[in-house]
Protein backbone atom coordinates (compact mmCIF):
# COMPACT_ATOMS: atom_id res chain seq x y z
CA UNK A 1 13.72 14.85 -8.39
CA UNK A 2 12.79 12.08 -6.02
CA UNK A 3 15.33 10.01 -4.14
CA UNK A 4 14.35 6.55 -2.28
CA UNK A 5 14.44 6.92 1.65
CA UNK A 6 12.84 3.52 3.41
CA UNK A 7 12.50 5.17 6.86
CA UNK A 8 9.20 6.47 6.43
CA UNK A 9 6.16 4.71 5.88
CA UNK A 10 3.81 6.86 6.13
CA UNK A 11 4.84 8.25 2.73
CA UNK A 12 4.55 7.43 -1.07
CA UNK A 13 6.34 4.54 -2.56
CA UNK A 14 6.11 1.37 -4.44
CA UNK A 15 6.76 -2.50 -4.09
CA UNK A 16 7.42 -5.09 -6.08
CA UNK A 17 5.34 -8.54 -5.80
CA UNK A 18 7.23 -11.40 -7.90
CA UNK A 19 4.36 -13.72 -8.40
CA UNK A 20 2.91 -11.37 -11.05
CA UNK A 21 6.23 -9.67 -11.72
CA UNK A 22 4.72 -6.12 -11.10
CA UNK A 23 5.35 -2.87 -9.75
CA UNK A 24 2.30 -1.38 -7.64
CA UNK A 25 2.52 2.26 -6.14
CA UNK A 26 0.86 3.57 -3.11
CA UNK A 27 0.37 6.26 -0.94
CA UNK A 28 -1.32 7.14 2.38
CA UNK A 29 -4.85 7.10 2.36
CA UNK A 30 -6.08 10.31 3.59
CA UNK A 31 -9.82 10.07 2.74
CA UNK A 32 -10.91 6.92 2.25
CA UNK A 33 -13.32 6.34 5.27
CA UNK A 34 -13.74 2.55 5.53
CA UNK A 35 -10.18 1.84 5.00
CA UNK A 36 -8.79 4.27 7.87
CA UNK A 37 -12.01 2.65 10.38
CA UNK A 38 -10.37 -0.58 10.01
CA UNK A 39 -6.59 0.96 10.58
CA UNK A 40 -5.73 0.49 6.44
CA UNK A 41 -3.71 3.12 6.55
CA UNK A 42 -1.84 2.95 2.52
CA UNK A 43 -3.86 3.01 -1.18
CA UNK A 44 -2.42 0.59 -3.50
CA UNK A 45 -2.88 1.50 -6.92
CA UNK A 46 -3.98 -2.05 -8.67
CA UNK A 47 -5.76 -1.64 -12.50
CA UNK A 48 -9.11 -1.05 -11.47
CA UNK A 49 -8.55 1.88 -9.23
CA UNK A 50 -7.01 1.35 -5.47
CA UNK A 51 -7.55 -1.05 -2.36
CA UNK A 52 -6.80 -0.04 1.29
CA UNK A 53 -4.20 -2.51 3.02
CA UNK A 54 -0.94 -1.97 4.95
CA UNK A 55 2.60 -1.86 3.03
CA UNK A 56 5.20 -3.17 5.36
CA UNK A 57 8.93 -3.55 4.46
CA UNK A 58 8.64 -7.73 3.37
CA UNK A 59 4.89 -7.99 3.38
CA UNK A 60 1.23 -6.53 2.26
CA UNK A 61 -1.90 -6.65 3.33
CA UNK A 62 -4.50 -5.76 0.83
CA UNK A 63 -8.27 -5.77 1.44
CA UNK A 64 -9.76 -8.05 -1.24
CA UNK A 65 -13.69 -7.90 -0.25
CA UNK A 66 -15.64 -7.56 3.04
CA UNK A 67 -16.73 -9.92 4.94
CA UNK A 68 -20.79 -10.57 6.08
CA UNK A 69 -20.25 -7.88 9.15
CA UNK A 70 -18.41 -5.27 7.50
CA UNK A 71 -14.89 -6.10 8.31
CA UNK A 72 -12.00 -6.37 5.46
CA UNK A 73 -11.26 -9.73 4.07
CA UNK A 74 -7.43 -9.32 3.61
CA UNK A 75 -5.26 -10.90 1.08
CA UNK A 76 -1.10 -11.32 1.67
CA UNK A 77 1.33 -10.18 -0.69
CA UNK A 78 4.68 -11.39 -0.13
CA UNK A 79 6.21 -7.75 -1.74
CA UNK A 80 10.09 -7.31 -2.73
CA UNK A 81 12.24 -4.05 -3.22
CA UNK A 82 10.07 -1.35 -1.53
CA UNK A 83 10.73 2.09 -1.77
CA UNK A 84 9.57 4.83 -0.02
CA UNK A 85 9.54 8.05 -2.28
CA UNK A 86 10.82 11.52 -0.48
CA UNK A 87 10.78 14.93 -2.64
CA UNK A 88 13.97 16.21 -2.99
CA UNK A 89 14.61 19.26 -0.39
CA UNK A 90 14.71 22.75 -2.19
């Protein structure tokens, strides 16, 4: 069973962004090398696999492309209802 807790964000969870009227999970990324270099420190599942970015409690930040020198273009979600997911205790 999973209950919501929003105190943690360095945890699983999921947002909501209105302008597409979709739910997008994400989790912390752990592994993926160019995304923790440039301090992106969630994996946001889109359709075509994941992006790095940074889930905040109103906002996202979601690395679209990168730029000429290597650094992440970002892209700003305004993001609704996000939960952070805790396992229950045992």
């Amino acid at each position: 069973m999973i209950r919501y807790d929003t105190q943690f964000v360095k945890d699983a969870g999921e947002f909501y962004l209105p302008e597409t009227r979709r739910w997008f999970t994400f989790k912390p990324n752990l592994d993926d090398e160019w995304g923790l270099k440039h301090d992106l420190i969630h994996k946001i599942d889109v359709l075509d696999g994941y992006r790095c970015g940074i889930v905040r409690k109103g906002v996202a930040y979601i690395a679209v492309d990168q730029n000429e020198h290597g650094y992440p273009v970002l892209e700003r979600w305004s993001i609704t209802k996000r939960r952070i997911f805790q396992p229950e205790a045992a």
